[in-house]
PDB file of N, CA and C in Angstrom:
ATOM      1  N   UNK A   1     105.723 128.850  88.385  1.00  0.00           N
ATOM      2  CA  UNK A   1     106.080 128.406  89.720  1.00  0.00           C
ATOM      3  C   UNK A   1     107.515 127.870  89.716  1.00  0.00           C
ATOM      4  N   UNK A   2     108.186 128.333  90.409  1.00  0.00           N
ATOM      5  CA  UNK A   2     109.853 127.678  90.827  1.00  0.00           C
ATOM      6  C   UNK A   2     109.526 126.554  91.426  1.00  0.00           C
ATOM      7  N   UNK A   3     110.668 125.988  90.787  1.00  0.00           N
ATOM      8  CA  UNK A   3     110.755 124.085  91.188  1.00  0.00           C
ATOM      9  C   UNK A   3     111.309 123.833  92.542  1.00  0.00           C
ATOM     10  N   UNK A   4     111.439 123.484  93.772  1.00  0.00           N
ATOM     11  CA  UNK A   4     112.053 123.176  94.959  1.00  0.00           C
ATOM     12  C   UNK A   4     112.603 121.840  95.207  1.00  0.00           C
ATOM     13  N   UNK A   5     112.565 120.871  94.179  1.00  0.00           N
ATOM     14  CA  UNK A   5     113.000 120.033  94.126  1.00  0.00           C
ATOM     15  C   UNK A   5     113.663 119.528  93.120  1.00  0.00           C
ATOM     16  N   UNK A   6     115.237 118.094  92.850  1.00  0.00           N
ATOM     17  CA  UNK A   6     115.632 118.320  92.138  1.00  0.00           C
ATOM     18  C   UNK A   6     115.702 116.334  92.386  1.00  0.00           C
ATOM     19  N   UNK A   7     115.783 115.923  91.063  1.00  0.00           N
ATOM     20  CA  UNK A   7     116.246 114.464  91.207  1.00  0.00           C
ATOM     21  C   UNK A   7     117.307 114.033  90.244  1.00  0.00           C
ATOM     22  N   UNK A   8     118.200 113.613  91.028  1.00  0.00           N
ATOM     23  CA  UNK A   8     119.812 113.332  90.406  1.00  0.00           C
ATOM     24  C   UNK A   8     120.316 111.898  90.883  1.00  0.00           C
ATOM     25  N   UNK A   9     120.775 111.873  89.690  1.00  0.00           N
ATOM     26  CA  UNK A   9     121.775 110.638  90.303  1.00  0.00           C
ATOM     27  C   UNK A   9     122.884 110.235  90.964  1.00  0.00           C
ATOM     28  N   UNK A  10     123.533 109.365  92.038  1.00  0.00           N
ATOM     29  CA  UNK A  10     124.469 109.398  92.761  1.00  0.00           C
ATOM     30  C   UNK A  10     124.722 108.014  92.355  1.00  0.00           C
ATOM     31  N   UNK A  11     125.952 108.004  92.282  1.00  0.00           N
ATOM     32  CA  UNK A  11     126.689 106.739  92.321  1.00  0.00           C
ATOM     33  C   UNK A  11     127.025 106.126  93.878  1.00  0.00           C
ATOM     34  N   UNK A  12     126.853 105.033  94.377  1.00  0.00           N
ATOM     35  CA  UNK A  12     127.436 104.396  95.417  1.00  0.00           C
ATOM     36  C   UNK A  12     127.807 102.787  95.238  1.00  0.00           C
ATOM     37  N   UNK A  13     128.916 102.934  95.408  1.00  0.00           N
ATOM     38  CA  UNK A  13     129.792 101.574  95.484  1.00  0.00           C
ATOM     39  C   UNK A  13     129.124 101.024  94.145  1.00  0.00           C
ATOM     40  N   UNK A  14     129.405 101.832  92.847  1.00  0.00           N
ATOM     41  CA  UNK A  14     129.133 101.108  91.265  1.00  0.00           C
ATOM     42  C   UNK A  14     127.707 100.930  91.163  1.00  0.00           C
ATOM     43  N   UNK A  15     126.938 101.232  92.073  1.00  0.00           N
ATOM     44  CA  UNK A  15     125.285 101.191  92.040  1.00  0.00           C
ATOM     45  C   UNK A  15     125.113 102.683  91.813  1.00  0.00           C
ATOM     46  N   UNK A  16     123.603 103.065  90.746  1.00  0.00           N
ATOM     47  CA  UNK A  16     123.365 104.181  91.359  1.00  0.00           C
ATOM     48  C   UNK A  16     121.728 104.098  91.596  1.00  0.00           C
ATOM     49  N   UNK A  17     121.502 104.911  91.976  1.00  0.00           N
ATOM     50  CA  UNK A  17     120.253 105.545  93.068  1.00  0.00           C
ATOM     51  C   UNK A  17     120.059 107.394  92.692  1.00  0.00           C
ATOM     52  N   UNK A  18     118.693 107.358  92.631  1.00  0.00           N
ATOM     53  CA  UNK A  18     118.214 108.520  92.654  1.00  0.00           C
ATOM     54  C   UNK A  18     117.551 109.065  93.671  1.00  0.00           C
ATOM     55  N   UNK A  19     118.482 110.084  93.607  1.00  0.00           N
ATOM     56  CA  UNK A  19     118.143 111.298  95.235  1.00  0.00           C
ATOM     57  C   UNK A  19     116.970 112.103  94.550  1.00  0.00           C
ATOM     58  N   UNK A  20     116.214 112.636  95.431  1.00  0.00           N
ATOM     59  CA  UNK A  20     115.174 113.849  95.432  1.00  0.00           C
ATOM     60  C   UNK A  20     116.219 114.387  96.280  1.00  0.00           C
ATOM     61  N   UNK A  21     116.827 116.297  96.137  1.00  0.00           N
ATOM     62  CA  UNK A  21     117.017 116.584  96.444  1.00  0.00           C
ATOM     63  C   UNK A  21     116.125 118.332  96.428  1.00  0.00           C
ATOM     64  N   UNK A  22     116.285 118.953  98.036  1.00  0.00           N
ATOM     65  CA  UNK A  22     115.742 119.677  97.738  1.00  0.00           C
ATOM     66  C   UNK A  22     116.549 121.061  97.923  1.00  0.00           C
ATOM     67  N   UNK A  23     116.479 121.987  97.023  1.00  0.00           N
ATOM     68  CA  UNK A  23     116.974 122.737  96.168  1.00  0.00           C
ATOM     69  C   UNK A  23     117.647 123.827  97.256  1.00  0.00           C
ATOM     70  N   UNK A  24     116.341 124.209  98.149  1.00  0.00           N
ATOM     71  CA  UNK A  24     117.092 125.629  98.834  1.00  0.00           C
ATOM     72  C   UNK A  24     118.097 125.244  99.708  1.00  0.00           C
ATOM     73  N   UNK A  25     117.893 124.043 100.671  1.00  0.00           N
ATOM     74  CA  UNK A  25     118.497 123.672 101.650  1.00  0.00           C
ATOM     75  C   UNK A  25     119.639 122.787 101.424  1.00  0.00           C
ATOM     76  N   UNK A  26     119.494 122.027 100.118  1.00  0.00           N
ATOM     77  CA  UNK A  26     120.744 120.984  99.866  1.00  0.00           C
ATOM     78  C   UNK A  26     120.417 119.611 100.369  1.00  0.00           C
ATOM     79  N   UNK A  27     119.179 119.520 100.530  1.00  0.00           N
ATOM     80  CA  UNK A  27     119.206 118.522 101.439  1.00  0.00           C
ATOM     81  C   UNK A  27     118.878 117.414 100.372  1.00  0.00           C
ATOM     82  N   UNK A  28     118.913 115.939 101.245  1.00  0.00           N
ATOM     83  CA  UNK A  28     118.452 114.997 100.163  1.00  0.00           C
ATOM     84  C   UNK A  28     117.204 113.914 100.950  1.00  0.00           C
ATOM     85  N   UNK A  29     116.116 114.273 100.707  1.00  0.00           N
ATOM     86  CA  UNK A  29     114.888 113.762 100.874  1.00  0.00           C
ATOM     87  C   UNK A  29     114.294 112.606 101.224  1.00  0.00           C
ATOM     88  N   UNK A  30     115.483 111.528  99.900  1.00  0.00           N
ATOM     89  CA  UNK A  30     114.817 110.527 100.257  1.00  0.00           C
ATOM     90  C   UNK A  30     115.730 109.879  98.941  1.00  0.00           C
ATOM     91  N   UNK A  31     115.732 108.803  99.204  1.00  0.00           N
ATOM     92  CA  UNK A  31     116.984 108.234  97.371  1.00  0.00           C
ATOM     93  C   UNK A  31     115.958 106.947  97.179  1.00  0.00           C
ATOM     94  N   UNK A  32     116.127 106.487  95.978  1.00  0.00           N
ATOM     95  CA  UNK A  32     115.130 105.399  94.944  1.00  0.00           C
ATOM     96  C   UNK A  32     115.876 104.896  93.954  1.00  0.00           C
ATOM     97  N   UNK A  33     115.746 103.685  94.071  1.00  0.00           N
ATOM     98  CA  UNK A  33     116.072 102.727  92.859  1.00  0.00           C
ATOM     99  C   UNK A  33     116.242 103.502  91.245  1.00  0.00           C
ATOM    100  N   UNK A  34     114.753 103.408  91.262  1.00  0.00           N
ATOM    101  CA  UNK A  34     114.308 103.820  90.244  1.00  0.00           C
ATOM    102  C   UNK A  34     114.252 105.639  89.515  1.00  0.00           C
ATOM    103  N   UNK A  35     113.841 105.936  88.744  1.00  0.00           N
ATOM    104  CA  UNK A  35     114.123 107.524  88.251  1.00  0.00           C
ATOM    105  C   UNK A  35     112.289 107.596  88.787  1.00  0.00           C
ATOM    106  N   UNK A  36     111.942 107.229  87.677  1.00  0.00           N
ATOM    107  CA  UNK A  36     110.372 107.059  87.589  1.00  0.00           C
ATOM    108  C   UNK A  36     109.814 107.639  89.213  1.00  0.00           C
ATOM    109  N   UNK A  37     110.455 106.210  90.281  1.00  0.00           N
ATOM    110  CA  UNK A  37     109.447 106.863  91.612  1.00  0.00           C
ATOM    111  C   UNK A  37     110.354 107.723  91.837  1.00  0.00           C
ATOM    112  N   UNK A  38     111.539 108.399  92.114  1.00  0.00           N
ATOM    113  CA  UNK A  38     112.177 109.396  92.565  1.00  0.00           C
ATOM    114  C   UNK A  38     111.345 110.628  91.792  1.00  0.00           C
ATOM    115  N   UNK A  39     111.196 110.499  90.408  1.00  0.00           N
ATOM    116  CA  UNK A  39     110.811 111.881  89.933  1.00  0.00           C
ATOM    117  C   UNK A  39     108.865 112.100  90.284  1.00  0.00           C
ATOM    118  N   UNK A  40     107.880 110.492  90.913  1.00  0.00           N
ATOM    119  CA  UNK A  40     107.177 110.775  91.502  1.00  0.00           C
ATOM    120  C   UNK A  40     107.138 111.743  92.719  1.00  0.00           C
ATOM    121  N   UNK A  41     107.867 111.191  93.560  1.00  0.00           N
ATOM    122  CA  UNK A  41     107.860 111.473  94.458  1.00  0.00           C
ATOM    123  C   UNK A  41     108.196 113.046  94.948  1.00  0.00           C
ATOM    124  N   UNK A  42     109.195 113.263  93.653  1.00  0.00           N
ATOM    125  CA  UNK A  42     109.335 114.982  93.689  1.00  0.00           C
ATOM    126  C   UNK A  42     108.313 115.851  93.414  1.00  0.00           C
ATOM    127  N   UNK A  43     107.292 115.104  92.753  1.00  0.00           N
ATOM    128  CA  UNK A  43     106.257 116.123  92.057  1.00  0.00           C
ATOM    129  C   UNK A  43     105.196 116.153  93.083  1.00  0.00           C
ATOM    130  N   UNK A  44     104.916 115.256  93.699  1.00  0.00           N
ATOM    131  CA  UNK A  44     104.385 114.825  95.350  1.00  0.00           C
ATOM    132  C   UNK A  44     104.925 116.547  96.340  1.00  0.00           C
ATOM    133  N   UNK A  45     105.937 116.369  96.215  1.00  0.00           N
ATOM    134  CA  UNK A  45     106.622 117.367  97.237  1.00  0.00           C
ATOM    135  C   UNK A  45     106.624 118.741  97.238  1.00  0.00           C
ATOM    136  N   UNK A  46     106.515 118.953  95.672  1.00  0.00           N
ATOM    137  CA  UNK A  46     106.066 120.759  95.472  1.00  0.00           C
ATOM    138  C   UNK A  46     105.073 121.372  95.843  1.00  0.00           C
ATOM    139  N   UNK A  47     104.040 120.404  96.437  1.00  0.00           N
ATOM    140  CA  UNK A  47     103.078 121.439  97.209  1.00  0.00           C
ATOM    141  C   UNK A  47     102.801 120.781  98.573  1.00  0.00           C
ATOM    142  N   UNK A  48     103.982 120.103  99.301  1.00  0.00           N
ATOM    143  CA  UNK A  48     103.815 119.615 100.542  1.00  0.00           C
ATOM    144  C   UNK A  48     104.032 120.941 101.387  1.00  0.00           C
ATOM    145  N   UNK A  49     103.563 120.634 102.646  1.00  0.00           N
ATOM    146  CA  UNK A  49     103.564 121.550 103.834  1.00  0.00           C
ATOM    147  C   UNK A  49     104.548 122.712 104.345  1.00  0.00           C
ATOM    148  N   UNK A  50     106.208 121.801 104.091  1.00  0.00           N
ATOM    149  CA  UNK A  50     107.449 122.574 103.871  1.00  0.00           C
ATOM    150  C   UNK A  50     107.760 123.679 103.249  1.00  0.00           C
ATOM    151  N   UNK A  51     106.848 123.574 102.202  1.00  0.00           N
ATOM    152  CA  UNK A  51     107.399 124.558 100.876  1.00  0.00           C
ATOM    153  C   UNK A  51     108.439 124.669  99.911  1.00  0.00           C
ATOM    154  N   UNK A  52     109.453 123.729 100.404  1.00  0.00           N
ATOM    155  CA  UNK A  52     110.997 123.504 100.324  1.00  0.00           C
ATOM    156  C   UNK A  52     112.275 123.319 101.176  1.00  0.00           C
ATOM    157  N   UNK A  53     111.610 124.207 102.369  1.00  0.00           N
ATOM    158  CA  UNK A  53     112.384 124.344 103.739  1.00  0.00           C
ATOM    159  C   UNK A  53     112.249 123.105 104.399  1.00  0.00           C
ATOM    160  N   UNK A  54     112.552 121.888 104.499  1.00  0.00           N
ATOM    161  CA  UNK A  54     112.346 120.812 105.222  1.00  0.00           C
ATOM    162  C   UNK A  54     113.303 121.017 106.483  1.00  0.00           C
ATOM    163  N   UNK A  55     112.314 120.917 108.022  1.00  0.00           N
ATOM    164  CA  UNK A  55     113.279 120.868 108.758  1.00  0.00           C
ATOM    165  C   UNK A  55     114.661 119.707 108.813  1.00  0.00           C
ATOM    166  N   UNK A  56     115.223 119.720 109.146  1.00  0.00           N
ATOM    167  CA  UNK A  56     116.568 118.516 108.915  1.00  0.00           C
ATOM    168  C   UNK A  56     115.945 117.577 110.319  1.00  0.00           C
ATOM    169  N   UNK A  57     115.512 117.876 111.370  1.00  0.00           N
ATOM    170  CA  UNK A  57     115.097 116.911 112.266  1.00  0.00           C
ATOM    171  C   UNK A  57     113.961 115.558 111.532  1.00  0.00           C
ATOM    172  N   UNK A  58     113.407 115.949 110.603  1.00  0.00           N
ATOM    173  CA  UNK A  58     112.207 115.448 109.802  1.00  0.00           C
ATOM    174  C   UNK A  58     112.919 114.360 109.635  1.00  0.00           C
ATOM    175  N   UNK A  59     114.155 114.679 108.769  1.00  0.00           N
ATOM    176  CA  UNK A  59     114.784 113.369 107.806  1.00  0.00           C
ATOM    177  C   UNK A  59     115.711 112.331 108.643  1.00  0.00           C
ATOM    178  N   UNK A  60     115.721 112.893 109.924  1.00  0.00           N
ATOM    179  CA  UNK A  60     116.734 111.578 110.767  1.00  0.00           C
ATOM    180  C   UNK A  60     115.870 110.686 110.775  1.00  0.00           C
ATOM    181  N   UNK A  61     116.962 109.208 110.385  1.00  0.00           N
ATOM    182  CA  UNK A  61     116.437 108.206 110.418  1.00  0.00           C
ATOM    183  C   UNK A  61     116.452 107.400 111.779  1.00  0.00           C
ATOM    184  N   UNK A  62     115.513 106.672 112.575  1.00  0.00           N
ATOM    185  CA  UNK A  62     115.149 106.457 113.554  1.00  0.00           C
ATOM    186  C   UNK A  62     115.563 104.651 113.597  1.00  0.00           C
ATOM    187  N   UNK A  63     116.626 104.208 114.283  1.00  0.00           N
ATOM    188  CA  UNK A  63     116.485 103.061 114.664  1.00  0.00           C
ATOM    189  C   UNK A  63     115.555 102.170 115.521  1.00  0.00           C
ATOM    190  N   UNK A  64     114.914 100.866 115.330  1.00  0.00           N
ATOM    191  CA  UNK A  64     113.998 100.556 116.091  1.00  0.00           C
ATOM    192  C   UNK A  64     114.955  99.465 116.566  1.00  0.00           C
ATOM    193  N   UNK A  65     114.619  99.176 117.675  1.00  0.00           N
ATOM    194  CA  UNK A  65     115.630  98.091 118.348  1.00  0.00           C
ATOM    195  C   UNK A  65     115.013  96.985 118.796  1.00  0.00           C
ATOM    196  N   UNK A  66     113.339  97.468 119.364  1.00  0.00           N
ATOM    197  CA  UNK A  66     112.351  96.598 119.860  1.00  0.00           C
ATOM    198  C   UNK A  66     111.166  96.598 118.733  1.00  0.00           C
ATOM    199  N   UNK A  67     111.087  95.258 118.509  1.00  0.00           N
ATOM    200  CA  UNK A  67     109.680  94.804 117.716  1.00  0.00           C
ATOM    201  C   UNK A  67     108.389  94.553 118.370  1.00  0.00           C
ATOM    202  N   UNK A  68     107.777  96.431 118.100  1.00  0.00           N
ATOM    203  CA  UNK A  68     106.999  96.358 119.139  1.00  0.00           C
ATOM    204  C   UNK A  68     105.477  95.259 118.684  1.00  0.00           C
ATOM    205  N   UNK A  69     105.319  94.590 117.376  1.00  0.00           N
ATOM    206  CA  UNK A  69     104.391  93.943 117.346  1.00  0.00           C
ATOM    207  C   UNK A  69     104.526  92.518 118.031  1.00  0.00           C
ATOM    208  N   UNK A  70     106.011  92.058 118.144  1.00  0.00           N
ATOM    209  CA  UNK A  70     106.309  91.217 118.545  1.00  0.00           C
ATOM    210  C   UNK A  70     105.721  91.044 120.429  1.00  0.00           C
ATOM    211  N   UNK A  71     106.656  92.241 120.893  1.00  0.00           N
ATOM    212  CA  UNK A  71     105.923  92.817 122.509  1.00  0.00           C
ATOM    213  C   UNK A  71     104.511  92.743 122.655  1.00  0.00           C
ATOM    214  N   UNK A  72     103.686  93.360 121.590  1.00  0.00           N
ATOM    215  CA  UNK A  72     102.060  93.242 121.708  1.00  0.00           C
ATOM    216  C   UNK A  72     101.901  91.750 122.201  1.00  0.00           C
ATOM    217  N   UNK A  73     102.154  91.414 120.952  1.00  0.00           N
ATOM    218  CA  UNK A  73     101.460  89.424 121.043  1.00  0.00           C
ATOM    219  C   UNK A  73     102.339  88.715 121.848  1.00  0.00           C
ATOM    220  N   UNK A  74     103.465  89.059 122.683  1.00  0.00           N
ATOM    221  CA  UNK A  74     103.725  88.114 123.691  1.00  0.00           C
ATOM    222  C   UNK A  74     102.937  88.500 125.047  1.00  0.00           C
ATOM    223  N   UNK A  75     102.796  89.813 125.607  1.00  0.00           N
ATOM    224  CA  UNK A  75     101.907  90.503 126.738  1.00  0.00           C
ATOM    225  C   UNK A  75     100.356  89.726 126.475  1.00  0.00           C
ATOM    226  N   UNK A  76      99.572  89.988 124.880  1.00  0.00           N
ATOM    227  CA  UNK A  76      98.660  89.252 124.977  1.00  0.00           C
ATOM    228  C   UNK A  76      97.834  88.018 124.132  1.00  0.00           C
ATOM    229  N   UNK A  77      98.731  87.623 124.570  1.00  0.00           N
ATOM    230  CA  UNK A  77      98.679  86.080 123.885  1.00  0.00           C
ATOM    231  C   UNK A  77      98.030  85.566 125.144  1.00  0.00           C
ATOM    232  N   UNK A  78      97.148  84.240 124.561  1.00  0.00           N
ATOM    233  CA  UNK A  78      96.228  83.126 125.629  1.00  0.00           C
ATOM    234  C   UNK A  78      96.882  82.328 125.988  1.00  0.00           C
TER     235      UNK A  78
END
């Protein structure tokens, strides 16, 4: 079986971090402290749903602005 995923290291600002990157698309998945969960997490991914093709809409990261648990318990609070 061909591998679709790849985990490397990147340097940022004298820190580094390990990317899962995935292979066909270039893309980068998801980055980790550690090697250990990065190279979990790749082995996780070779038989996810994608196949390798991850759409790029998947990986935008989503700002939250409102704390919606916060909203819950003020609406219903006694």
């Amino acid at each position: 079986m061909m591998k679709k995923y790849n985990v490397v290291p990147v340097e940022i600002n004298g820190d580094y971090v390990w990317e899962v990157l995935e292979i066909a698309t270039h893309q980068v998945i998801d980055s980790f402290f550690f090697e250990e969960d990065a190279i979990e997490f790749a082995e996780t991914l070779e038989d996810s749903a994608f196949e390798g093709w991850t759409p790029s809409f998947i990986l935008r990261k989503v700002e939250i602005i409102d704390d919606i648990n916060q909203r819950f318990s003020s609406v219903f609070q006694n």
